[in-house]
C-alpha atoms as a PDB file:
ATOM      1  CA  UNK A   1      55.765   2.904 -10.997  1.00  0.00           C
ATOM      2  CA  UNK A   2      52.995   0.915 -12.371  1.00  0.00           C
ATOM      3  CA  UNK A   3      52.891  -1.584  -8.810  1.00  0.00           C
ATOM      4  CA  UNK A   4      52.630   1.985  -7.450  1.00  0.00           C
ATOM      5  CA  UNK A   5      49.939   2.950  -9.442  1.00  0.00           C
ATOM      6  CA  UNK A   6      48.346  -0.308  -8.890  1.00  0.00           C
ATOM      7  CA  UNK A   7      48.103  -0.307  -5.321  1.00  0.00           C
ATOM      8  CA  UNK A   8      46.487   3.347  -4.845  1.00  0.00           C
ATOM      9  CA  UNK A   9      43.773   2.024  -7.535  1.00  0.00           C
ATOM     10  CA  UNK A  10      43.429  -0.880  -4.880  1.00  0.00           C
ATOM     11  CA  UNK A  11      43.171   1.069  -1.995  1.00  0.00           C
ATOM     12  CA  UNK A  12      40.909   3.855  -3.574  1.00  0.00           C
ATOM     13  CA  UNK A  13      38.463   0.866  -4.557  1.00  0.00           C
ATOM     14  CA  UNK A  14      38.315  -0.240  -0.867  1.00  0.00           C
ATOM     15  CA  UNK A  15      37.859   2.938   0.268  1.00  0.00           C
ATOM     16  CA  UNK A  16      35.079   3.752  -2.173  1.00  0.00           C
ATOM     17  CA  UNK A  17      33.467   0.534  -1.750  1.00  0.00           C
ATOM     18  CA  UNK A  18      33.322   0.154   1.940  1.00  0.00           C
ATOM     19  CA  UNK A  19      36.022  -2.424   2.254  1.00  0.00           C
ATOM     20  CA  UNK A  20      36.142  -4.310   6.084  1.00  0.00           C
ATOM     21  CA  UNK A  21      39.684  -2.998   6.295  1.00  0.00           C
ATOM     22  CA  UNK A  22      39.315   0.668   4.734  1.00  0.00           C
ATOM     23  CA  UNK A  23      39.660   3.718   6.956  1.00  0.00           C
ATOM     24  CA  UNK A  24      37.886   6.447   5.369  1.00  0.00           C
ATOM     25  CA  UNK A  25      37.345   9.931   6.326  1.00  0.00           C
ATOM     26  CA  UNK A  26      40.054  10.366   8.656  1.00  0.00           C
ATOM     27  CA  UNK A  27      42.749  13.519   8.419  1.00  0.00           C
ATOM     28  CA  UNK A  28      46.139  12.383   8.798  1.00  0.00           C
ATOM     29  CA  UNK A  29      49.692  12.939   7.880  1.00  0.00           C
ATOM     30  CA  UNK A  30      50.040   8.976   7.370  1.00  0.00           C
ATOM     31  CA  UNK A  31      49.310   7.860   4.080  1.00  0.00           C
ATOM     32  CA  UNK A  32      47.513   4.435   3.219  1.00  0.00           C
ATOM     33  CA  UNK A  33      50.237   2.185   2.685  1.00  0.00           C
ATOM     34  CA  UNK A  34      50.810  -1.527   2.124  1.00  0.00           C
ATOM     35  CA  UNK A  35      50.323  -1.453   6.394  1.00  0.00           C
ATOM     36  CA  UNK A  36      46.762  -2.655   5.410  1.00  0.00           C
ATOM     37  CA  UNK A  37      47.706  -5.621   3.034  1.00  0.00           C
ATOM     38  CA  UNK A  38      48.095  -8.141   6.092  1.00  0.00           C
ATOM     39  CA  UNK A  39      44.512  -7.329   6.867  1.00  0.00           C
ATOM     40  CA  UNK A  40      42.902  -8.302   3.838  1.00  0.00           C
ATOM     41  CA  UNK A  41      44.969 -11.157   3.976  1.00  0.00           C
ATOM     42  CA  UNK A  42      43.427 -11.961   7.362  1.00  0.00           C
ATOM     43  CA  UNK A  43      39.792 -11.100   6.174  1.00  0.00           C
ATOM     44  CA  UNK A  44      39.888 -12.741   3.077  1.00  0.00           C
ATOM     45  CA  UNK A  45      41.899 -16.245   4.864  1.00  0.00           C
ATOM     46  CA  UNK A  46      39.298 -16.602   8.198  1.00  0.00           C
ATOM     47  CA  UNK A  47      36.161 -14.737   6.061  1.00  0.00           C
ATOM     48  CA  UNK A  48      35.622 -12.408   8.783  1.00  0.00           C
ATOM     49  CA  UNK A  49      35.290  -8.787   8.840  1.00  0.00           C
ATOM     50  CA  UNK A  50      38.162  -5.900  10.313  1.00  0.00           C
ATOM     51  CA  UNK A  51      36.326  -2.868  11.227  1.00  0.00           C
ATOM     52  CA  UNK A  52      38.726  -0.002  10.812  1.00  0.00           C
ATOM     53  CA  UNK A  53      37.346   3.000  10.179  1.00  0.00           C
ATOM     54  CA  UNK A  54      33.620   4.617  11.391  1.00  0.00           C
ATOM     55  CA  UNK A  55      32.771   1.500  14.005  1.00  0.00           C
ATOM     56  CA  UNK A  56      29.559   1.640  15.197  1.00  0.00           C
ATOM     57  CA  UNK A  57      29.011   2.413  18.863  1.00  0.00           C
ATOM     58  CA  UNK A  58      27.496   2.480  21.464  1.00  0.00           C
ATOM     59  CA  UNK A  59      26.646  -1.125  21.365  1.00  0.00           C
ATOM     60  CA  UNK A  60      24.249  -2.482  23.527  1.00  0.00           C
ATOM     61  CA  UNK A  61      24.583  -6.327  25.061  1.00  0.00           C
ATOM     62  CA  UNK A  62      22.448  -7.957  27.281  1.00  0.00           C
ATOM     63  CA  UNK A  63      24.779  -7.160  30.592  1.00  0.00           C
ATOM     64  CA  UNK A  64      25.743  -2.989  29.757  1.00  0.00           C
ATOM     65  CA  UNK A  65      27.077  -1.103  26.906  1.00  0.00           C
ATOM     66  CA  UNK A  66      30.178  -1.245  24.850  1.00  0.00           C
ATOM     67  CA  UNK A  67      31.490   1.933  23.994  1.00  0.00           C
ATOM     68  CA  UNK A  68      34.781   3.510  21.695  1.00  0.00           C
ATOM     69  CA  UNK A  69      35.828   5.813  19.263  1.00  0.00           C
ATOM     70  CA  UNK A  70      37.207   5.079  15.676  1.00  0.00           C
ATOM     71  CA  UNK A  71      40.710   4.375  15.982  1.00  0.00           C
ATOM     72  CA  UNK A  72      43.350   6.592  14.366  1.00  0.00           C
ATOM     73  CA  UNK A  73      44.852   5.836  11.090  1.00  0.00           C
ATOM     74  CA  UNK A  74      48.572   5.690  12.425  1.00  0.00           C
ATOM     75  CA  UNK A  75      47.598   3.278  15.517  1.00  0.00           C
ATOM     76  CA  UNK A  76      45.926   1.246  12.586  1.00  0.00           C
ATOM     77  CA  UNK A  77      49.578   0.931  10.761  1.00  0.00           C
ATOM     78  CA  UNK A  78      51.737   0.373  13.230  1.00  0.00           C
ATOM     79  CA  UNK A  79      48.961  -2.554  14.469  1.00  0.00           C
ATOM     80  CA  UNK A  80      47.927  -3.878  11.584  1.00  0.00           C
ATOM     81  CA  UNK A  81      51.062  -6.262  11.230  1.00  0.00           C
ATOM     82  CA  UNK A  82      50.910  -7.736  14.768  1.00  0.00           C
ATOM     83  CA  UNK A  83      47.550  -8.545  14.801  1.00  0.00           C
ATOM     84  CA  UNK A  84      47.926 -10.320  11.118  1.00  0.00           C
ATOM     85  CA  UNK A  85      50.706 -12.397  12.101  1.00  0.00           C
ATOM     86  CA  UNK A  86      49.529 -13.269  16.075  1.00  0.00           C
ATOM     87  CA  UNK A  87      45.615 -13.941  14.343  1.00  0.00           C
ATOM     88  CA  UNK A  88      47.300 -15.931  11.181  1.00  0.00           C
ATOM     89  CA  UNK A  89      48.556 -18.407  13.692  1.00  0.00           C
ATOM     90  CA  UNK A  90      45.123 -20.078  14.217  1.00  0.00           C
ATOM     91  CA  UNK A  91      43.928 -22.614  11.620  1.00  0.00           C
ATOM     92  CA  UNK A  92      41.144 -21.061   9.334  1.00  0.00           C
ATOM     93  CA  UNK A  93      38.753 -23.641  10.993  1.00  0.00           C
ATOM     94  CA  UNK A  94      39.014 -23.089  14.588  1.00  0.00           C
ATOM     95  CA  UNK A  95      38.014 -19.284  13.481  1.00  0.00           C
ATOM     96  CA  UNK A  96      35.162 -20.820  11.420  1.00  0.00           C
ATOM     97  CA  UNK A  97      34.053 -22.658  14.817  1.00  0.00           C
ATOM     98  CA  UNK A  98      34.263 -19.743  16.918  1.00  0.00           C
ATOM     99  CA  UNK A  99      31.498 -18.474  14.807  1.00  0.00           C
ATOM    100  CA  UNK A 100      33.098 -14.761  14.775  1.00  0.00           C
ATOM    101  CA  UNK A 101      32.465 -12.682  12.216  1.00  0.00           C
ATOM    102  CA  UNK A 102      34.282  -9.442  12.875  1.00  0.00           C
ATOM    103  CA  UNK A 103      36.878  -7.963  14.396  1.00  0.00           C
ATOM    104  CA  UNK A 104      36.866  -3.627  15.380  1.00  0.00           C
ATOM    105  CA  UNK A 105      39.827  -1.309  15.837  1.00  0.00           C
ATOM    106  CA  UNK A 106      39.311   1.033  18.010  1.00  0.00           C
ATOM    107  CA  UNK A 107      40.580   3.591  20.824  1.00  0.00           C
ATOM    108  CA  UNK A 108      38.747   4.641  24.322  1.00  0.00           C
ATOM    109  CA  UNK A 109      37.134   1.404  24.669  1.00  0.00           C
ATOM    110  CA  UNK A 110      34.518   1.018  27.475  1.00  0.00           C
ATOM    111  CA  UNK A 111      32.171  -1.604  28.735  1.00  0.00           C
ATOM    112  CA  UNK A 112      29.508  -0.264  31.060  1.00  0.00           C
ATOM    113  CA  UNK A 113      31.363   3.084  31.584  1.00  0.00           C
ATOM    114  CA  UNK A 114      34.965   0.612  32.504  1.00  0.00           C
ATOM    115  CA  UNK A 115      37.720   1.488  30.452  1.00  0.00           C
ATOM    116  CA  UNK A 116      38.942  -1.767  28.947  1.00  0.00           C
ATOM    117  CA  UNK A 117      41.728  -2.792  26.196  1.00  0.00           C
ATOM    118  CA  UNK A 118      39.350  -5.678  24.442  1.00  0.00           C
ATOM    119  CA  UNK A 119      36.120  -6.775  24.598  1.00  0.00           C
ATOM    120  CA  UNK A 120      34.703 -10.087  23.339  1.00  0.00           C
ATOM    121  CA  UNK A 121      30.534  -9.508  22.433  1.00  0.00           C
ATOM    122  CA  UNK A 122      29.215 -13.320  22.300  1.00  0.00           C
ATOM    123  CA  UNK A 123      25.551 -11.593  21.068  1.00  0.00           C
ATOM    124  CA  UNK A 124      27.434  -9.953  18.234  1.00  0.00           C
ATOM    125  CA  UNK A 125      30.509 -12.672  17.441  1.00  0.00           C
ATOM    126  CA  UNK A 126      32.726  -9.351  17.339  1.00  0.00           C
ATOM    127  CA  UNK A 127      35.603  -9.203  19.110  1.00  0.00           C
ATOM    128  CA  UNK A 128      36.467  -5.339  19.972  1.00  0.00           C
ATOM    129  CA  UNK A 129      40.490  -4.465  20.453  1.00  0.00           C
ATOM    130  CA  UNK A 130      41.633  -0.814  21.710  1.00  0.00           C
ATOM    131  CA  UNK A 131      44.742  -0.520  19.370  1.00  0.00           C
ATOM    132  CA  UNK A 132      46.015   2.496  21.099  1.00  0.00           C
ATOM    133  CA  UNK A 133      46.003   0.987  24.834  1.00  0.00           C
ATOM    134  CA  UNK A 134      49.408  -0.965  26.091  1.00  0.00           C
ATOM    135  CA  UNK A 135      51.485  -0.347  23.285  1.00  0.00           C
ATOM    136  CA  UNK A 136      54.515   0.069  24.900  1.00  0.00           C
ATOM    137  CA  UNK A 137      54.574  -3.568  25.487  1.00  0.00           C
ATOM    138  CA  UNK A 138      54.364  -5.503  21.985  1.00  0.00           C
ATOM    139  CA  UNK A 139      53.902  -8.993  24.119  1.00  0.00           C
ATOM    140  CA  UNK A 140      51.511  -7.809  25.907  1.00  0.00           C
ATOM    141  CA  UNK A 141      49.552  -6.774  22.943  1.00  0.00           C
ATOM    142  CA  UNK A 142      50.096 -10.410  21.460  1.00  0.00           C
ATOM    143  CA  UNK A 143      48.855 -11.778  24.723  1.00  0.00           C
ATOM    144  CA  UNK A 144      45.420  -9.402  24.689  1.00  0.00           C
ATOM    145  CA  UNK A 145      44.640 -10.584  21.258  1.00  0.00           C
ATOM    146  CA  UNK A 146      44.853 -14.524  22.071  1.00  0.00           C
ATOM    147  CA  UNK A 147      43.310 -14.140  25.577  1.00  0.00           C
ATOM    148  CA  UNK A 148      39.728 -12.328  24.415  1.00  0.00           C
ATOM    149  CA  UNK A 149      40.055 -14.707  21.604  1.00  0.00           C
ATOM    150  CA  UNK A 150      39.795 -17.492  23.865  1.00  0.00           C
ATOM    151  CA  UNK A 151      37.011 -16.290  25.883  1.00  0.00           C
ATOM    152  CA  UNK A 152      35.350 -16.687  22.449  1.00  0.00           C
ATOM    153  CA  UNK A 153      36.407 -20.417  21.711  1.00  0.00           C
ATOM    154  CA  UNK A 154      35.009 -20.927  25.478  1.00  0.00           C
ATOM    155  CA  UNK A 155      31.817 -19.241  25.274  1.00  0.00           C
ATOM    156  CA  UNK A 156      31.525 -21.408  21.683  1.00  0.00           C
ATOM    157  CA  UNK A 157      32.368 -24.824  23.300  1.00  0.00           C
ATOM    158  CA  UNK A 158      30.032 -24.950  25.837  1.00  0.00           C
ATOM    159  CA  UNK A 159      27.897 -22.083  25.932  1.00  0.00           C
ATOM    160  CA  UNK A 160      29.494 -21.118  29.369  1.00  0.00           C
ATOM    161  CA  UNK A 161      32.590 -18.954  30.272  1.00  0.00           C
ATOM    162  CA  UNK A 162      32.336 -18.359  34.147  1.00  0.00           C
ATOM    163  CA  UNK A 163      31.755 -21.527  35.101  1.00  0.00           C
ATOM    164  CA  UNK A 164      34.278 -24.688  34.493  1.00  0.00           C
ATOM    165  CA  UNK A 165      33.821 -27.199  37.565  1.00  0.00           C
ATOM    166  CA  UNK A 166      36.536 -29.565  35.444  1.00  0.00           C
ATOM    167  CA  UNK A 167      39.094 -27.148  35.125  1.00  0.00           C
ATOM    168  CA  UNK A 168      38.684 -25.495  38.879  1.00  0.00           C
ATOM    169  CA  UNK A 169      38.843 -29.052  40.680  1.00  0.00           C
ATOM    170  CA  UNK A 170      42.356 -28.913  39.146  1.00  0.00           C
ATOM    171  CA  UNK A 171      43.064 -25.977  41.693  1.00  0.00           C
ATOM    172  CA  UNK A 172      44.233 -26.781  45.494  1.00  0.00           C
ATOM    173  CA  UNK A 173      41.443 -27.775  47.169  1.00  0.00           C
ATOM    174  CA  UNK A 174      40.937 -24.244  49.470  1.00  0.00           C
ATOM    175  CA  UNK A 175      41.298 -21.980  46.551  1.00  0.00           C
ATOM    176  CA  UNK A 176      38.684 -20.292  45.479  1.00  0.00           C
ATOM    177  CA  UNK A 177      38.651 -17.930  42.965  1.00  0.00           C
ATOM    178  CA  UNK A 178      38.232 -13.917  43.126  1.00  0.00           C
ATOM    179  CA  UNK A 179      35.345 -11.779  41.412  1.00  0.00           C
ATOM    180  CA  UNK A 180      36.451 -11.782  38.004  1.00  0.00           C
ATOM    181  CA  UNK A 181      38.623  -9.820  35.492  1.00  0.00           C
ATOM    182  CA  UNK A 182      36.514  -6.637  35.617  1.00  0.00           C
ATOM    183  CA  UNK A 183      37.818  -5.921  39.269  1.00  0.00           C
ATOM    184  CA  UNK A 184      41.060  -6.383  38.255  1.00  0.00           C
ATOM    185  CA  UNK A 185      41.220  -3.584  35.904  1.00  0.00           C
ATOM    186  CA  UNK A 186      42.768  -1.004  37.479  1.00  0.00           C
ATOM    187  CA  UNK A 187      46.001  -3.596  38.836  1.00  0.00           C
ATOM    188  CA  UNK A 188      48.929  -2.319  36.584  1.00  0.00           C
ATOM    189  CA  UNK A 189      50.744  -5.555  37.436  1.00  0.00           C
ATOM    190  CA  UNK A 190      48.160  -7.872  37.390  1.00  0.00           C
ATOM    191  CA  UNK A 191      49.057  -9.860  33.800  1.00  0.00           C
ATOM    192  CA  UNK A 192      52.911  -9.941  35.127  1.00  0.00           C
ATOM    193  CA  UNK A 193      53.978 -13.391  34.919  1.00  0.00           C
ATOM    194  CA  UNK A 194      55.201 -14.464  38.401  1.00  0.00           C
ATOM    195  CA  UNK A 195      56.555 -18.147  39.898  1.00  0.00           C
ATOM    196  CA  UNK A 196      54.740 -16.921  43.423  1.00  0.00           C
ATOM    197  CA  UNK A 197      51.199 -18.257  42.116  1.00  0.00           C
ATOM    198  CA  UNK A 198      51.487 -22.272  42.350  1.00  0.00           C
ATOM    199  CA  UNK A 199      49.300 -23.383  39.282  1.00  0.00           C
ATOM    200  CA  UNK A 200      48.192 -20.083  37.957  1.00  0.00           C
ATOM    201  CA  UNK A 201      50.521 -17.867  35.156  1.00  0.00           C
ATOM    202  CA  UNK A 202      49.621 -14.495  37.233  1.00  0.00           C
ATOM    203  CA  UNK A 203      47.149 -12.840  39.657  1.00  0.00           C
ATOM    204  CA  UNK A 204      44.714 -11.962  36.751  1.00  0.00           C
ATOM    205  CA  UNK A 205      44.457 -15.935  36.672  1.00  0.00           C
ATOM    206  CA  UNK A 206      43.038 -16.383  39.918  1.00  0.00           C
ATOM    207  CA  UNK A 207      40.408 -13.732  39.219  1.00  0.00           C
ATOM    208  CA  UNK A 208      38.248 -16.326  38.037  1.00  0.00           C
ATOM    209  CA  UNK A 209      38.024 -19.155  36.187  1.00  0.00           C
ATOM    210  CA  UNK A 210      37.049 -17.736  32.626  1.00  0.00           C
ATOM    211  CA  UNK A 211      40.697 -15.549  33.096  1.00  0.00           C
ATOM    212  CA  UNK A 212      42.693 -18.287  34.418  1.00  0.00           C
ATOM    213  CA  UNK A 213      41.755 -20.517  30.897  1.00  0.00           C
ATOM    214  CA  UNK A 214      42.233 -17.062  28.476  1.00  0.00           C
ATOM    215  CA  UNK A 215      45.863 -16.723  30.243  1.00  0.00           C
ATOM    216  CA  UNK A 216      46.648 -20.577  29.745  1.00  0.00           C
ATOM    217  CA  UNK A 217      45.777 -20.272  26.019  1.00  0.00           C
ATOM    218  CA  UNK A 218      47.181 -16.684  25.707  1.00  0.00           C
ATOM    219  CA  UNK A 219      51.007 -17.676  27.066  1.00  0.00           C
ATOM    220  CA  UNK A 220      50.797 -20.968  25.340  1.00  0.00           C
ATOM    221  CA  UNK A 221      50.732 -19.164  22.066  1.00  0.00           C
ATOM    222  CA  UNK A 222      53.116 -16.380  23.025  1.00  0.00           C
ATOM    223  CA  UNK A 223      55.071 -17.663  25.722  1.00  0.00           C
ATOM    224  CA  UNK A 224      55.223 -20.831  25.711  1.00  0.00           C
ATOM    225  CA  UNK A 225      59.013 -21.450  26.236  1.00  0.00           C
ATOM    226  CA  UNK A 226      58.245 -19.666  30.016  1.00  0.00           C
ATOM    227  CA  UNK A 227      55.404 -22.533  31.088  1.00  0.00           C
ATOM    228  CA  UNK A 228      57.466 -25.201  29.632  1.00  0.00           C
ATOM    229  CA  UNK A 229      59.930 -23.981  31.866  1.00  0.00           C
ATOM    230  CA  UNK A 230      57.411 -23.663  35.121  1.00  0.00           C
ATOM    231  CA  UNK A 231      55.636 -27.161  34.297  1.00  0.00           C
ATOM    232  CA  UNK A 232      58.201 -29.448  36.061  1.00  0.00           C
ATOM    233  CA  UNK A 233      57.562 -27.436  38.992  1.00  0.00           C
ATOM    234  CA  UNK A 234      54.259 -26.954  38.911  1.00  0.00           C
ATOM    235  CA  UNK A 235      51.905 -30.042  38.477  1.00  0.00           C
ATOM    236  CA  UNK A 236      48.652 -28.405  38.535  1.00  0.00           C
ATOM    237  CA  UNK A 237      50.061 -25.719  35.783  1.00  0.00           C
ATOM    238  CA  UNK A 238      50.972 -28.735  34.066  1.00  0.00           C
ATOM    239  CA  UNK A 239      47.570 -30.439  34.357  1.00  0.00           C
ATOM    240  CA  UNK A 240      45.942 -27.104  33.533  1.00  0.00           C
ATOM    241  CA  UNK A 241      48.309 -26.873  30.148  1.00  0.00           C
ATOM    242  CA  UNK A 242      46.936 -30.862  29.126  1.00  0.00           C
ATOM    243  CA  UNK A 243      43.432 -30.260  29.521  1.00  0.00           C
ATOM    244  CA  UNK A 244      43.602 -27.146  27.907  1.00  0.00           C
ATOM    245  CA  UNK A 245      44.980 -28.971  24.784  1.00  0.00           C
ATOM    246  CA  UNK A 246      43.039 -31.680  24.833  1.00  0.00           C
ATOM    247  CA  UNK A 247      39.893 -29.562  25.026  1.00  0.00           C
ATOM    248  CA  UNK A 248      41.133 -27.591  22.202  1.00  0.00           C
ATOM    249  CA  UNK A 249      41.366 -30.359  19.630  1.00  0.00           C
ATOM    250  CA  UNK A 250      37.754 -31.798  20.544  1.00  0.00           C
ATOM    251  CA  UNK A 251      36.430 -28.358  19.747  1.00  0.00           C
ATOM    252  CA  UNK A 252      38.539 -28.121  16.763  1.00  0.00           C
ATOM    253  CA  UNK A 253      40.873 -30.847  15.381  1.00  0.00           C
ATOM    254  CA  UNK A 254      43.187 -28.892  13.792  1.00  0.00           C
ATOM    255  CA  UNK A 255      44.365 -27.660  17.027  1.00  0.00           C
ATOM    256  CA  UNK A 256      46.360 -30.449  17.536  1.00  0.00           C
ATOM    257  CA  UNK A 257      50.407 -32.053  18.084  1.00  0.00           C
ATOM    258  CA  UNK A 258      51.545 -29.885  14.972  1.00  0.00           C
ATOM    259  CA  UNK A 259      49.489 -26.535  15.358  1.00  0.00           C
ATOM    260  CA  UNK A 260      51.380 -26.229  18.899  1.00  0.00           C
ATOM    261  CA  UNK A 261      55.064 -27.208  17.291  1.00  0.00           C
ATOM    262  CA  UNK A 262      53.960 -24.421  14.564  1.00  0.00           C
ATOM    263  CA  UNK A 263      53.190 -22.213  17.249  1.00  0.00           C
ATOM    264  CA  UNK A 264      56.717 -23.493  19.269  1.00  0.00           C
ATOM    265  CA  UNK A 265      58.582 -22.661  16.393  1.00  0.00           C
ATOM    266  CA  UNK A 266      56.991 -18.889  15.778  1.00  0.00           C
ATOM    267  CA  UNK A 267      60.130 -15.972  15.610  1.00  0.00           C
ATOM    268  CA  UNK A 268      58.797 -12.574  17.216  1.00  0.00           C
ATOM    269  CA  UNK A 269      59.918  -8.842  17.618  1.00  0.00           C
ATOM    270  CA  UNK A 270      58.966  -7.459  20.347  1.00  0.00           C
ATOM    271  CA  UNK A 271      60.685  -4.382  19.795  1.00  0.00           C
END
């Protein structure tokens, strides 16, 4: 009884006090529970804030407008715990280095009128996730979460994400490219793994260059039994795997030999 009593005087306090993981205001049949301990655990570890409840939008960025809704409190519960345990994976500094500062939960997330399921804002170091979009796939919301990540990591390395002359001469010499992940949005199957793609993970990867990286890095973390298993056949996938590694520890050490046998050794449910 007195744990009890404990943890409603905890979340009362973050409610009243404007806590980065609170959701105030909201009418719902779902009471706060200990759903919303892994994100405090999250905020407090990386020192970065989880926008729950009352984000502001719209939000405009030098190329349109991000757009959303506050995201409902039972979307929030059932999310909280995958997000905390894909996000705990990285090491505190690599976070640090990425220079982002907070993450928002939303629903009906938009980007110059375009429906999308995440959106990283470089101008604002937020990284925007639509927590009610794909969840009928628990990998796939795994994957989403690494892959806009990444476009942060890449945007922080160099100061450019759609353009990688380094990792593109790795292609076949006649690819080229397509127009980018934004005119890919409405291909149900495009982030469907496939063997038919010689050095790319899926079609969403040859979209351009900025997607094929953020797909590497995504299935690396959550998949990565499936490219072990296509890198003996697939020489430029395998090239693509080593320099995305090797760029990772230059921009952060820490991302090294163990962090990938820590994430090798990670136990999901993707029920």
């Amino acid at each position: 009884m007195a744990s009890l009593l404990i943890l409603a005087l905890f979340i009362l306090a973050a409610l009243l006090t404007g806590s980065p993981f609170s959701h105030a205001g909201e009418t719902t049949t779902h009471p706060a529970s200990a759903d919303l301990h892994p994100l405090e655990r999250i905020a407090t570890d990386f020192k970065i804030s989880i926008i729950t409840a009352n984000p502001t939008f719209p939000v405009k960025i030098t190329h349109g407008t991000i757009d959303g809704r506050s995201a409902e409190l039972h979307d929030i519960h059932n999310y909280a715990g995958l997000f905390a345990s894909e996000f705990g994976i990285y090491p505190p500094e690599l976070v640090s280095r990425s220079k982002l500062k907070q993450v928002v939960f939303c629903r009906e997330l938009s980007f110059a009128g375009q429906r999308r399921n995440a959106i990283p804002d470089f101008q604002n170091n937020t990284l925007y996730l639509d927590i009610a979009r794909g969840t009928d796939s628990k990998t796939y919301l795994r994957k989403v979460i690494h892959h806009e990540f990444f476009h942060i990591i890449d945007y922080r390395d160099d100061g450019s994400v759609y353009r990688d002359d380094q990792w593109a001469a790795l292609n076949p010499p006649d690819f080229k490219y397509g127009t980018g992940g934004r005119n890919a949005q409405h291909m149900r199957d495009t982030s469907v793994l496939t063997n038919t793609l010689p050095g790319f993970l899926d079609h969403y990867a040859t979209t351009g260059v900025e997607e094929d990286k953020a797909e590497v890095f995504a299935n690396l973390i959550v998949d990565g039994e499936y490219i072990k298993e296509r890198i003996p056949q697939d020489t430029i996938l395998g090239n693509k795997v080593r320099r995305m590694k090797a760029q990772l520890e230059i921009f952060c050490p820490e991302v090294n030999a163990s962090f990938w046998e820590r994430v090798g050794s990670v136990k999901r449910n993707n029920q």
